[in-house]
PDB file of N, CA and C in Angstrom:
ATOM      1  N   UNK A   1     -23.764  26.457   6.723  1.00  0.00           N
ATOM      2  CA  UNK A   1     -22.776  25.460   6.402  1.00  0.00           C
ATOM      3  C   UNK A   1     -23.477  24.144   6.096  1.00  0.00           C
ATOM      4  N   UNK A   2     -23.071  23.529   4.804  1.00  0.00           N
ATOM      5  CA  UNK A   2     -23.426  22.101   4.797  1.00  0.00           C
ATOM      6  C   UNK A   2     -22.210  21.032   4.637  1.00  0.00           C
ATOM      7  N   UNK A   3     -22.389  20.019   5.140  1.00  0.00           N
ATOM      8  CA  UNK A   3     -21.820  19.130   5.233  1.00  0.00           C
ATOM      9  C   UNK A   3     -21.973  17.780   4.437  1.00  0.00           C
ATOM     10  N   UNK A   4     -20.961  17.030   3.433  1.00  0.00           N
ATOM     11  CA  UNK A   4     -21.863  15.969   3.046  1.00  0.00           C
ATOM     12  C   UNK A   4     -20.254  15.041   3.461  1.00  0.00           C
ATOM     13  N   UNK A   5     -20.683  13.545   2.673  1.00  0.00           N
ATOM     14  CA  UNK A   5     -19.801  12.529   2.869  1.00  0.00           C
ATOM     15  C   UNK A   5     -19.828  11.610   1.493  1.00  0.00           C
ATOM     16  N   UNK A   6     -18.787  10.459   1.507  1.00  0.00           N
ATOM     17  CA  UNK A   6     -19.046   9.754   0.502  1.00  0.00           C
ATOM     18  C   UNK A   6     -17.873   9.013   0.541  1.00  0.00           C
ATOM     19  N   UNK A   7     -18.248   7.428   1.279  1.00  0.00           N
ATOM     20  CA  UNK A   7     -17.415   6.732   1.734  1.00  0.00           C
ATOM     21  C   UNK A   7     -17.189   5.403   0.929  1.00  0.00           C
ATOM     22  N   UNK A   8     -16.021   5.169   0.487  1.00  0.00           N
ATOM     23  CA  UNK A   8     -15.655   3.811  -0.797  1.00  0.00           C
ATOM     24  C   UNK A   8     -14.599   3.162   0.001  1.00  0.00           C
ATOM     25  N   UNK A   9     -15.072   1.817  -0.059  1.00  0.00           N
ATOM     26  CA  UNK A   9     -14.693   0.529   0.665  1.00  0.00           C
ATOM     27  C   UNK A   9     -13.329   0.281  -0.621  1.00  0.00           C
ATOM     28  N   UNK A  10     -12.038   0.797  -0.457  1.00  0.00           N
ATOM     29  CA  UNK A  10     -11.627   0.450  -1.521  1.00  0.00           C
ATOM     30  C   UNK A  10     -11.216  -1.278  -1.468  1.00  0.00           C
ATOM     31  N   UNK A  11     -11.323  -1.849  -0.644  1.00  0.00           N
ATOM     32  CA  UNK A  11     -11.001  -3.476  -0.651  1.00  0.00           C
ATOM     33  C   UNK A  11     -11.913  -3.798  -1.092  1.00  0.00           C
ATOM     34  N   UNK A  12     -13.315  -3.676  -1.534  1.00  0.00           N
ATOM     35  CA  UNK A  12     -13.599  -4.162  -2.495  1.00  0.00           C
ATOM     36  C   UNK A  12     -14.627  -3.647  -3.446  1.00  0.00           C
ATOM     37  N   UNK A  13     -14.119  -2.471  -3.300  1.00  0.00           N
ATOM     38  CA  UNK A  13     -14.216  -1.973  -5.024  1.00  0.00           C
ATOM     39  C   UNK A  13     -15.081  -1.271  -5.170  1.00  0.00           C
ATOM     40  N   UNK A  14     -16.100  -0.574  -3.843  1.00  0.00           N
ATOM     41  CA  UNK A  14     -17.685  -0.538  -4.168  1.00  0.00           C
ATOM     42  C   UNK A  14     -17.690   0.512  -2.682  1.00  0.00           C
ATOM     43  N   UNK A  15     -18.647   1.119  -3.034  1.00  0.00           N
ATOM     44  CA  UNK A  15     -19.522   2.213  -1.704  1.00  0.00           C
ATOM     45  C   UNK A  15     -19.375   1.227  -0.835  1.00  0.00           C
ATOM     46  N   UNK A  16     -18.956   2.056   0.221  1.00  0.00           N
ATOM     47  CA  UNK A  16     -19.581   1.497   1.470  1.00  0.00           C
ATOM     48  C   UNK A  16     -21.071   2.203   2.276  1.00  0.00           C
ATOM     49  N   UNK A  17     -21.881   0.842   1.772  1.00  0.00           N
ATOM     50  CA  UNK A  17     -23.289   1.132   1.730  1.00  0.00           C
ATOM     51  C   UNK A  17     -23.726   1.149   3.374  1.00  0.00           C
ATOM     52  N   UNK A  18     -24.542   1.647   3.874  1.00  0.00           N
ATOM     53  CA  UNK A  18     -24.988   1.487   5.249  1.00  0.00           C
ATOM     54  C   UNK A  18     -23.518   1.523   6.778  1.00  0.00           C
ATOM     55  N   UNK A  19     -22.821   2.537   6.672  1.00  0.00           N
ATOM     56  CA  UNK A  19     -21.844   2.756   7.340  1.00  0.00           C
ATOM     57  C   UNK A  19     -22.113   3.981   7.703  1.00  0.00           C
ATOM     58  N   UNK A  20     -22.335   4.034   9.576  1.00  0.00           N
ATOM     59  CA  UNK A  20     -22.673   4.327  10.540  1.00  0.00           C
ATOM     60  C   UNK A  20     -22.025   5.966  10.286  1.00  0.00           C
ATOM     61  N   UNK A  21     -22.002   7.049  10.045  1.00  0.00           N
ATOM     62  CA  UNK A  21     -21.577   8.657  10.332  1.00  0.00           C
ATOM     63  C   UNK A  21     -22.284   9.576  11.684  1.00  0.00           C
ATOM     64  N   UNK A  22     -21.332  10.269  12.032  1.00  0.00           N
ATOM     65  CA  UNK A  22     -21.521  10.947  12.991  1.00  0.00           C
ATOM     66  C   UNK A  22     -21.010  11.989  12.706  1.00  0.00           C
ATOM     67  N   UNK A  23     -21.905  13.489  13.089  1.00  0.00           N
ATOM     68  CA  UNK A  23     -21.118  14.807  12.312  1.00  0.00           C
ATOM     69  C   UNK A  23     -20.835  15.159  13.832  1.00  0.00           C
ATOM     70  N   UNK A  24     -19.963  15.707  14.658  1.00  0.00           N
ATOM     71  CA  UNK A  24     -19.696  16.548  16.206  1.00  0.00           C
ATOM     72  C   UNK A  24     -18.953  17.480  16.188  1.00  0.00           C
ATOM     73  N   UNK A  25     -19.775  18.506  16.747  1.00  0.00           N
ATOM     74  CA  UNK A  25     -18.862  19.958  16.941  1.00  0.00           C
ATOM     75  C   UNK A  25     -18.071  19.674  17.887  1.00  0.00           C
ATOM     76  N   UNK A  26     -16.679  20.547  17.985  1.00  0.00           N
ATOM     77  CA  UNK A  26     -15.604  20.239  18.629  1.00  0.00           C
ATOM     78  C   UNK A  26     -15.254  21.333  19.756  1.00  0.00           C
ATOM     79  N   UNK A  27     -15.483  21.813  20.848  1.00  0.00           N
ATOM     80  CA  UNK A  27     -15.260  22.737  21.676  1.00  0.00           C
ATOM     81  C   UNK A  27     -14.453  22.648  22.875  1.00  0.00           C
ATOM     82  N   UNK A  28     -12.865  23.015  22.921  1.00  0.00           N
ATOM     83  CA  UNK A  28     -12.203  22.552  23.679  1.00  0.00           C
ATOM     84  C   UNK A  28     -11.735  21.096  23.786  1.00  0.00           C
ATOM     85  N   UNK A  29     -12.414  20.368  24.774  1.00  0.00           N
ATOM     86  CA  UNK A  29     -12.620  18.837  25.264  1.00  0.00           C
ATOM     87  C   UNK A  29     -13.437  18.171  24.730  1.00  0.00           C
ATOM     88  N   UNK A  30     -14.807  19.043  24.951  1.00  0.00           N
ATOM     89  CA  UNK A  30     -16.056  18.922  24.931  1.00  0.00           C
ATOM     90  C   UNK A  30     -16.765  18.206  22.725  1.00  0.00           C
ATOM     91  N   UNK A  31     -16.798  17.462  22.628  1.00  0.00           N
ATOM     92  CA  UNK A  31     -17.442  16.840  21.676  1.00  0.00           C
ATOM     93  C   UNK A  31     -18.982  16.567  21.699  1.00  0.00           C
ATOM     94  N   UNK A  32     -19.741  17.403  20.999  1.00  0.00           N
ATOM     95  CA  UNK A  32     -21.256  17.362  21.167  1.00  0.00           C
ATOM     96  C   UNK A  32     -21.656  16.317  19.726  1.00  0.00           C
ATOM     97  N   UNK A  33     -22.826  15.561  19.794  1.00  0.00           N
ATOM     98  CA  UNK A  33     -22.736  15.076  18.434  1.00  0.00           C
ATOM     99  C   UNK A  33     -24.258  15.791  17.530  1.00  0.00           C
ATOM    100  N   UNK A  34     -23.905  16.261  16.884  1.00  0.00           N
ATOM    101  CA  UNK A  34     -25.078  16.933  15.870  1.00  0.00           C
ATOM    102  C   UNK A  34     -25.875  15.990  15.183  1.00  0.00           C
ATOM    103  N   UNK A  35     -25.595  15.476  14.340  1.00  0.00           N
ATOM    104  CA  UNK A  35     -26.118  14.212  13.974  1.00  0.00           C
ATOM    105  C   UNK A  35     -25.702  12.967  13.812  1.00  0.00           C
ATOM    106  N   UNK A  36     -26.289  12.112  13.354  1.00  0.00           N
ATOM    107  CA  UNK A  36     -26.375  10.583  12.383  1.00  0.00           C
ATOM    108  C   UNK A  36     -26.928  10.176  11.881  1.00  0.00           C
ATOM    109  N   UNK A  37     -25.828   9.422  10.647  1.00  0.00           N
ATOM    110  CA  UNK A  37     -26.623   9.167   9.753  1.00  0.00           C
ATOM    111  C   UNK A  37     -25.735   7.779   8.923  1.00  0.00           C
ATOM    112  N   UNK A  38     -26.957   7.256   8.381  1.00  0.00           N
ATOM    113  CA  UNK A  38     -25.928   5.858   7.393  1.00  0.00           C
ATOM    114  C   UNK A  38     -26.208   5.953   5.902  1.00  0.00           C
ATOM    115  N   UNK A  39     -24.557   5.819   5.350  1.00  0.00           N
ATOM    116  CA  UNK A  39     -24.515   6.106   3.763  1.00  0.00           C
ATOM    117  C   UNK A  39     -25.564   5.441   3.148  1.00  0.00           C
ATOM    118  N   UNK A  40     -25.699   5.629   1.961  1.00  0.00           N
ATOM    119  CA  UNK A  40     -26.805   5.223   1.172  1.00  0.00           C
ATOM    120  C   UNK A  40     -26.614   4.386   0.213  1.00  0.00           C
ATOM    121  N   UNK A  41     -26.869   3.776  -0.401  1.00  0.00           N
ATOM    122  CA  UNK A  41     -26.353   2.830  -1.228  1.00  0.00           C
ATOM    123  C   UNK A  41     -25.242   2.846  -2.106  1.00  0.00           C
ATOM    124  N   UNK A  42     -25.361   4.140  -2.426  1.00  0.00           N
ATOM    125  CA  UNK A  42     -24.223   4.565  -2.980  1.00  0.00           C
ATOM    126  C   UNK A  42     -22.824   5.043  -2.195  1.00  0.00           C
ATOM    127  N   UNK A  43     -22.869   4.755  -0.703  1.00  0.00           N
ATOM    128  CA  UNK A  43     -21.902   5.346   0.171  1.00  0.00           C
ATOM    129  C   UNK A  43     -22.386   7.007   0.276  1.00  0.00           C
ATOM    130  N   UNK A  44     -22.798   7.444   0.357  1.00  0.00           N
ATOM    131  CA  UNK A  44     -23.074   9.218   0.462  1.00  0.00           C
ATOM    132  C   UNK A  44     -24.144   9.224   1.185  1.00  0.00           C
ATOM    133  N   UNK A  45     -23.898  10.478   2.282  1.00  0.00           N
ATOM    134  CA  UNK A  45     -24.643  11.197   3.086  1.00  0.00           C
ATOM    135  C   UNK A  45     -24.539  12.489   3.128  1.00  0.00           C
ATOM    136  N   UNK A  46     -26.055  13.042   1.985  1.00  0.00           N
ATOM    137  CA  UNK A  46     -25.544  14.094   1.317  1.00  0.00           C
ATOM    138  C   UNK A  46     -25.937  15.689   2.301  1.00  0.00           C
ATOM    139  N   UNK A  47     -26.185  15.438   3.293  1.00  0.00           N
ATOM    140  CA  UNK A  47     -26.394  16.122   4.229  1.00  0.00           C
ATOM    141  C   UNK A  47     -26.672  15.947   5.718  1.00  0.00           C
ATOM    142  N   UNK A  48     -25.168  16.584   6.414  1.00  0.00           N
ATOM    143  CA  UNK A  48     -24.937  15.893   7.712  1.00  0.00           C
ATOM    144  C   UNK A  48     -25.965  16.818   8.939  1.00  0.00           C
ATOM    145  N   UNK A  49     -25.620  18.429   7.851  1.00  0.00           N
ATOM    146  CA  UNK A  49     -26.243  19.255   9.607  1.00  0.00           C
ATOM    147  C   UNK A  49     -27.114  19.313   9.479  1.00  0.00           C
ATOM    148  N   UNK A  50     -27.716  19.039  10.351  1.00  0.00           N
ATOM    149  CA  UNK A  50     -29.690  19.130  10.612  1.00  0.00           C
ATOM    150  C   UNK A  50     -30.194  20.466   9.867  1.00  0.00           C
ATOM    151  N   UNK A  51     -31.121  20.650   9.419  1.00  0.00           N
ATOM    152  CA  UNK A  51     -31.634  22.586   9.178  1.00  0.00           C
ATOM    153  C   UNK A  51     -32.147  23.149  10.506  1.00  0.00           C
ATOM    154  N   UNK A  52     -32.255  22.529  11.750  1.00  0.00           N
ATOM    155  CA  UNK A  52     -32.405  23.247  13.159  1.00  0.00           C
ATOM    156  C   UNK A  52     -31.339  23.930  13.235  1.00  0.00           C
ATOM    157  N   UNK A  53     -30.052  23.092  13.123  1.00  0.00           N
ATOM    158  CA  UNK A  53     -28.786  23.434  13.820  1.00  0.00           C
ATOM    159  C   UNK A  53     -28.353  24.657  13.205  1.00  0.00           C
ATOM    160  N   UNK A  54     -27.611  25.918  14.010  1.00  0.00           N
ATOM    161  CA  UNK A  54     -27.213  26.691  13.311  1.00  0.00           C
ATOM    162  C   UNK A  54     -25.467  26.389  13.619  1.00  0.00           C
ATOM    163  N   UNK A  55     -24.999  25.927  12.646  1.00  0.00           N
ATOM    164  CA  UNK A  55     -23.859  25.563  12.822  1.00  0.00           C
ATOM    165  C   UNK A  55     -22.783  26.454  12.141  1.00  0.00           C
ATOM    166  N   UNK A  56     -21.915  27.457  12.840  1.00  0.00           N
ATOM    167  CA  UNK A  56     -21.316  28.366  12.700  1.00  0.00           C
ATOM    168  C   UNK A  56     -19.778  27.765  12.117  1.00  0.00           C
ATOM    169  N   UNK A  57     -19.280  28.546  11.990  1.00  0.00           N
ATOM    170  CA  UNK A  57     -17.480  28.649  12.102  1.00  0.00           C
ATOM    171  C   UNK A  57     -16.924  27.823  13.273  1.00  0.00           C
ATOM    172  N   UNK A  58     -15.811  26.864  13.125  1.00  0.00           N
ATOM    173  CA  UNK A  58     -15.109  26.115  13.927  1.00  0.00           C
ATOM    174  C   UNK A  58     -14.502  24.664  13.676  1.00  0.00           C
ATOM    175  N   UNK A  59     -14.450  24.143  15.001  1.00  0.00           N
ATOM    176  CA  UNK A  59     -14.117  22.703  14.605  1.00  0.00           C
ATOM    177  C   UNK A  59     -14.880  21.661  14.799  1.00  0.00           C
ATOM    178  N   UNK A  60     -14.830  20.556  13.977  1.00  0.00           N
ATOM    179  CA  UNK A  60     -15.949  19.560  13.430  1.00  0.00           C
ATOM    180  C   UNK A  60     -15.438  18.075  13.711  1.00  0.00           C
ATOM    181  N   UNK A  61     -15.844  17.112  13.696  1.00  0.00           N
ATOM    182  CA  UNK A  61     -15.423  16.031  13.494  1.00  0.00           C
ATOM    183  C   UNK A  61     -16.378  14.991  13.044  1.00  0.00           C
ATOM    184  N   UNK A  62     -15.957  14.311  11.723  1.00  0.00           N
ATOM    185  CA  UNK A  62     -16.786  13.135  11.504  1.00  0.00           C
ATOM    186  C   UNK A  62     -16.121  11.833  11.966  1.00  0.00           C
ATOM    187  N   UNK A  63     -17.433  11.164  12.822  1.00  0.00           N
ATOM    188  CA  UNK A  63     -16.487   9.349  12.777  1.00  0.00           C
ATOM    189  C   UNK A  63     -17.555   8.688  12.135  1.00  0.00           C
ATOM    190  N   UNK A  64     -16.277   7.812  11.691  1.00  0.00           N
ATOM    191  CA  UNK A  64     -17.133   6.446  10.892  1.00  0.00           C
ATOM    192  C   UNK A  64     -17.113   5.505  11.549  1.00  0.00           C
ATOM    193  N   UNK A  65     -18.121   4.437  11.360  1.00  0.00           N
ATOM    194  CA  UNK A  65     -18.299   3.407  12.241  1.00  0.00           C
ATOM    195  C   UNK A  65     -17.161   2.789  11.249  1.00  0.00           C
ATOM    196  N   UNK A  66     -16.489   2.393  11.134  1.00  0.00           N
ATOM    197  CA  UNK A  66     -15.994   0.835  10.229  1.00  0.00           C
ATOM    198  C   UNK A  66     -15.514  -0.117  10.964  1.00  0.00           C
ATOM    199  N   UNK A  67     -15.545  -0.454  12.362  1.00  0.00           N
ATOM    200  CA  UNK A  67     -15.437  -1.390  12.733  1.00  0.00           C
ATOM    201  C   UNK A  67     -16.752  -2.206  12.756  1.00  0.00           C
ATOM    202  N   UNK A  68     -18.021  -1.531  12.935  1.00  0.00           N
ATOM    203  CA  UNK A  68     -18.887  -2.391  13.100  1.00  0.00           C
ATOM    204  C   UNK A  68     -19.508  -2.686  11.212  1.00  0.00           C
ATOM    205  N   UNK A  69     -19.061  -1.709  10.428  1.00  0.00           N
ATOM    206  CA  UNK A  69     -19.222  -1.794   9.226  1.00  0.00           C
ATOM    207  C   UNK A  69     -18.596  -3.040   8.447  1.00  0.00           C
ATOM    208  N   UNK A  70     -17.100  -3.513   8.730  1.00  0.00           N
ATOM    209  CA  UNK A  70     -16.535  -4.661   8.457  1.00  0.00           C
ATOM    210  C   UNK A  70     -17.022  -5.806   8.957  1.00  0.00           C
ATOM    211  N   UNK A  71     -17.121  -5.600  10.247  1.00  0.00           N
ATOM    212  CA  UNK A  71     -17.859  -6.932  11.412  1.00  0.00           C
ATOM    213  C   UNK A  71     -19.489  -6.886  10.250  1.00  0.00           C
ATOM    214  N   UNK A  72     -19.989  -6.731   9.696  1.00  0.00           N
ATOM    215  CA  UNK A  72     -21.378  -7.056   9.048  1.00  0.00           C
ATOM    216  C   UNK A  72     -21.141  -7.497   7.741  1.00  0.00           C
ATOM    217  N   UNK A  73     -19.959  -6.903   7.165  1.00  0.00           N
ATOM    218  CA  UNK A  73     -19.403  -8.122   6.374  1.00  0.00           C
ATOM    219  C   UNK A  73     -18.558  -9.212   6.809  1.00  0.00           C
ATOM    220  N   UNK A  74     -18.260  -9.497   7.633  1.00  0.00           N
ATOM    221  CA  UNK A  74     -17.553 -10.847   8.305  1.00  0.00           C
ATOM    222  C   UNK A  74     -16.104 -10.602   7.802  1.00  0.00           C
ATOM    223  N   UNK A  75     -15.297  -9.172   8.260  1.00  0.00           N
ATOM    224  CA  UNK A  75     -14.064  -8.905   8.297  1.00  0.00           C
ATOM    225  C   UNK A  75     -13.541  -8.382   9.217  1.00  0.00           C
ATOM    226  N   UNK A  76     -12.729  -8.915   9.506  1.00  0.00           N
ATOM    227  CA  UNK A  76     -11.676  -7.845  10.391  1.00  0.00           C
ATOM    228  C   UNK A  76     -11.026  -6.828  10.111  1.00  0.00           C
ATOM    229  N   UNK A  77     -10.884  -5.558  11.072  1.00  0.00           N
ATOM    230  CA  UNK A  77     -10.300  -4.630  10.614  1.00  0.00           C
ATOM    231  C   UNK A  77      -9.610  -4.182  11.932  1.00  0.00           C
ATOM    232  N   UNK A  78      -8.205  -3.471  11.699  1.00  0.00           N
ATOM    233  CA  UNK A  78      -7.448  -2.643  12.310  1.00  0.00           C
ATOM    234  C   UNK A  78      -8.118  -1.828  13.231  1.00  0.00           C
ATOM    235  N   UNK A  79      -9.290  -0.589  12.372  1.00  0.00           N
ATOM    236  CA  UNK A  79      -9.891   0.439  12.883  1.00  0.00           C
ATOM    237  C   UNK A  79     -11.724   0.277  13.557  1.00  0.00           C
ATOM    238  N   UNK A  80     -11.862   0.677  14.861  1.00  0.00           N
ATOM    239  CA  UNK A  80     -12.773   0.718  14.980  1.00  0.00           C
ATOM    240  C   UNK A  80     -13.565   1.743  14.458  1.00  0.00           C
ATOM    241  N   UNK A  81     -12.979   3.570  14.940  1.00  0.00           N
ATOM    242  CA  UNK A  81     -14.008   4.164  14.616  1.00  0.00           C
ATOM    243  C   UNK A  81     -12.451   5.126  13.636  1.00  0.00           C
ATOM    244  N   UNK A  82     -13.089   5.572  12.612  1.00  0.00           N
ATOM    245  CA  UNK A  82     -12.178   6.470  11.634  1.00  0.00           C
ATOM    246  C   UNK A  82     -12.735   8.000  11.993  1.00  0.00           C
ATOM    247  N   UNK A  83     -11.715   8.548  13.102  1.00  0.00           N
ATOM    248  CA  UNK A  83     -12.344  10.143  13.203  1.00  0.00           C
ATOM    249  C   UNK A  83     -11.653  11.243  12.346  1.00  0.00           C
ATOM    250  N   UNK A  84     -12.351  12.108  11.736  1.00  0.00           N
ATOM    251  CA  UNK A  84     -11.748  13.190  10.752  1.00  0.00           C
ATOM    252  C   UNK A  84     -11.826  14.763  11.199  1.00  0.00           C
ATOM    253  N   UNK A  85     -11.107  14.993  12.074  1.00  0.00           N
ATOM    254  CA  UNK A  85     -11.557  16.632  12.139  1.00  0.00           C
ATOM    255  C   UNK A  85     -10.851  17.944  11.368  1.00  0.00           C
ATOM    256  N   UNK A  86     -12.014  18.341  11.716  1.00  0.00           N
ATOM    257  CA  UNK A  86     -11.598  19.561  10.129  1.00  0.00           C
ATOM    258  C   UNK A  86     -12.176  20.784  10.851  1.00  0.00           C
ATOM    259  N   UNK A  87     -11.778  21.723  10.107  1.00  0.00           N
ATOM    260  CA  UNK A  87     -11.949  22.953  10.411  1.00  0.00           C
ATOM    261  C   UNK A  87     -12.869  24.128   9.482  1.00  0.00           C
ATOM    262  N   UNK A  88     -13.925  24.373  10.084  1.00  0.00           N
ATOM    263  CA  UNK A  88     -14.785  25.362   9.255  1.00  0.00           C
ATOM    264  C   UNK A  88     -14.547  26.910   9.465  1.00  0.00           C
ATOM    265  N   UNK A  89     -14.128  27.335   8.450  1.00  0.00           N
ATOM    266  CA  UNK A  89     -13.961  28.782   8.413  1.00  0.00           C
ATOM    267  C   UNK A  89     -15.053  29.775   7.887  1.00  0.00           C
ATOM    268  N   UNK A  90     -15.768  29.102   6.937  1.00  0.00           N
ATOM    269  CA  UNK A  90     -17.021  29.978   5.877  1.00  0.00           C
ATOM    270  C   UNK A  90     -18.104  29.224   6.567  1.00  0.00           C
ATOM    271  N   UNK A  91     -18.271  29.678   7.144  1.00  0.00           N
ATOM    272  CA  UNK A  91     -19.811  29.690   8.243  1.00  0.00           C
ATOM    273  C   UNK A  91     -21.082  29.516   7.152  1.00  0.00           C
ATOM    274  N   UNK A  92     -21.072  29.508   5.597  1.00  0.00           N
ATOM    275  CA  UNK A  92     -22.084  29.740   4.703  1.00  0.00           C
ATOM    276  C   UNK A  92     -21.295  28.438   3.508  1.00  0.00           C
ATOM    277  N   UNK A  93     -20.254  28.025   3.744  1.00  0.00           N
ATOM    278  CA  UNK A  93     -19.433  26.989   3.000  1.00  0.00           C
ATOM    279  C   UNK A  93     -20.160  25.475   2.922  1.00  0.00           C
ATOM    280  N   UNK A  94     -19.764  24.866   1.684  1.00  0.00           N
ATOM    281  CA  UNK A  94     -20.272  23.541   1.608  1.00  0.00           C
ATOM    282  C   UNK A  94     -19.039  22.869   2.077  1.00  0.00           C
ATOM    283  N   UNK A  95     -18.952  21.987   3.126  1.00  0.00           N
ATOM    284  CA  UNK A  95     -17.391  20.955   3.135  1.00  0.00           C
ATOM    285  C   UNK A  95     -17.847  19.605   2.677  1.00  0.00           C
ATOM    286  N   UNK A  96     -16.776  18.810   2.417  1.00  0.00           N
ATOM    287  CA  UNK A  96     -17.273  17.360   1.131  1.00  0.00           C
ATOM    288  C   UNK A  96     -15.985  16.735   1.873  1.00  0.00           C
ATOM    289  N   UNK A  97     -16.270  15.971   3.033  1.00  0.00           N
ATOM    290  CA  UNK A  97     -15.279  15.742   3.312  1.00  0.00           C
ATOM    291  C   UNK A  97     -15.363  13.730   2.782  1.00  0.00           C
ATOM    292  N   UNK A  98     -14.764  13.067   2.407  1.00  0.00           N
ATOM    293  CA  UNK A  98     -14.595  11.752   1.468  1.00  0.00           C
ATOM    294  C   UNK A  98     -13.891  10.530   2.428  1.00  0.00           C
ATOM    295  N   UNK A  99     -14.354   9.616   2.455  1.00  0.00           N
ATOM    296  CA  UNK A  99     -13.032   8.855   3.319  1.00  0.00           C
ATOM    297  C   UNK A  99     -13.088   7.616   1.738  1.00  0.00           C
ATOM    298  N   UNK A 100     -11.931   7.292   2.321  1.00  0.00           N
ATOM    299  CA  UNK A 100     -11.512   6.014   0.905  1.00  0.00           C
ATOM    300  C   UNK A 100     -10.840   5.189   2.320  1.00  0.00           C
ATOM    301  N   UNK A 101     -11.829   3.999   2.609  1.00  0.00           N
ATOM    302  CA  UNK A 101     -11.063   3.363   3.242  1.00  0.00           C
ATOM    303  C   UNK A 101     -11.173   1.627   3.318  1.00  0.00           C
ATOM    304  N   UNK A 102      -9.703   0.740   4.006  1.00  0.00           N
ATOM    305  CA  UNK A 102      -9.799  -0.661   3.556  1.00  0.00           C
ATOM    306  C   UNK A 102     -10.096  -0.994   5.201  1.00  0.00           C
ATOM    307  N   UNK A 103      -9.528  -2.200   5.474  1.00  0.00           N
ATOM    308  CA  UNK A 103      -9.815  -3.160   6.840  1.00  0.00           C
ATOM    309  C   UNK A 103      -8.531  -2.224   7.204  1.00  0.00           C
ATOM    310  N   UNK A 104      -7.310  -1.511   6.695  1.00  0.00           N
ATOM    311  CA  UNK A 104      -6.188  -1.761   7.436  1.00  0.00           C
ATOM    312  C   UNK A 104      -5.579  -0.502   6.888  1.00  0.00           C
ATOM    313  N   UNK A 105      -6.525   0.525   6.407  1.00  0.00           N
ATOM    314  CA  UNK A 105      -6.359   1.870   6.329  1.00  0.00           C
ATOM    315  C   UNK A 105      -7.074   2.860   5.422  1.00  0.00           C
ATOM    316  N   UNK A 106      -7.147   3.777   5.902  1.00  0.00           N
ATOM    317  CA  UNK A 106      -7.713   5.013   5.165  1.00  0.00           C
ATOM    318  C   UNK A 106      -7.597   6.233   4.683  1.00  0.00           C
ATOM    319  N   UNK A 107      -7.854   7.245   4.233  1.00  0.00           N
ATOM    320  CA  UNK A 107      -7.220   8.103   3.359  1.00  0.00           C
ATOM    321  C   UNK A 107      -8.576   9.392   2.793  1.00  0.00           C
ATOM    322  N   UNK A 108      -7.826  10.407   3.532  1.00  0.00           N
ATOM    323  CA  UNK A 108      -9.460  11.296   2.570  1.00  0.00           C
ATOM    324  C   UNK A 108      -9.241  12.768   2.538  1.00  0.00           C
ATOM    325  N   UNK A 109      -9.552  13.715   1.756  1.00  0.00           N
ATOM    326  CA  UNK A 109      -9.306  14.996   1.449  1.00  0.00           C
ATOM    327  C   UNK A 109     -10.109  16.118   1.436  1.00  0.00           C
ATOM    328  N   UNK A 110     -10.178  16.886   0.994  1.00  0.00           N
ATOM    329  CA  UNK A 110     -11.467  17.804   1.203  1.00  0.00           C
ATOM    330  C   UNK A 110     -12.328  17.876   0.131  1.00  0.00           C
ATOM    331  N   UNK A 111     -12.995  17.523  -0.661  1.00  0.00           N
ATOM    332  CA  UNK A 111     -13.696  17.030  -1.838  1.00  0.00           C
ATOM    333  C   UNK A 111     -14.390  18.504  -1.929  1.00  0.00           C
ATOM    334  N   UNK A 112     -15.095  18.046  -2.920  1.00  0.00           N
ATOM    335  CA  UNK A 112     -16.302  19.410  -3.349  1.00  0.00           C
ATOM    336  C   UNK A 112     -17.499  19.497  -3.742  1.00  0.00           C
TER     337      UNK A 112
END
């Protein structure tokens, strides 16, 4: 399974460059975190799971930092951390999961 991202600041108009990701498997209660990593200039982190990890079938969750991502541009925002969990079924699948987000909301789908 690979995992990527690709996060757009739509308030103003542009990647959100250097914003904090976290990929975590989801088990029960229990939230382990697999990696981190910060978008790239272009907003994208084109690969979340480590090649150690053998990361099977299940449930996932990415958070985004954007509270501390706004606070470094000198904004306030609603959201501290934006969590997305999703569900992996193809254990051999690429997921593209996207966030589009402002100070005061966000929005994202399963990309490709």
């Amino acid at each position: 399974m690979t995992v990527s991202t690709h996060v757009l600041d739509t308030s103003a108009g542009r990647p959100a460059a250097g914003l904090c990701v976290q990929l975590l498997r989801i088990e029960g209660a229990t939230a382990t975190v697999l990696s981190s990593a910060e978008t790239s200039p272009d907003g994208r982190v084109s690969a979340l799971v480590p090649p150690a990890i053998d990361a099977g079938a299940g449930a996932y969750r990415l958070a985004f930092e954007v509270g501390a991502y706004y606070a470094s541009h000198g904004r306030d925002t609603f959201y501290g951390t934006v969590s997305i969990d999703f569900i992996v079924s193809d254990a051999a699948g690429h997921y593209h999961v996207p966030l589009l987000v402002s100070p005061f909301g966000y929005s994202t789908y399963r990309g490709s």
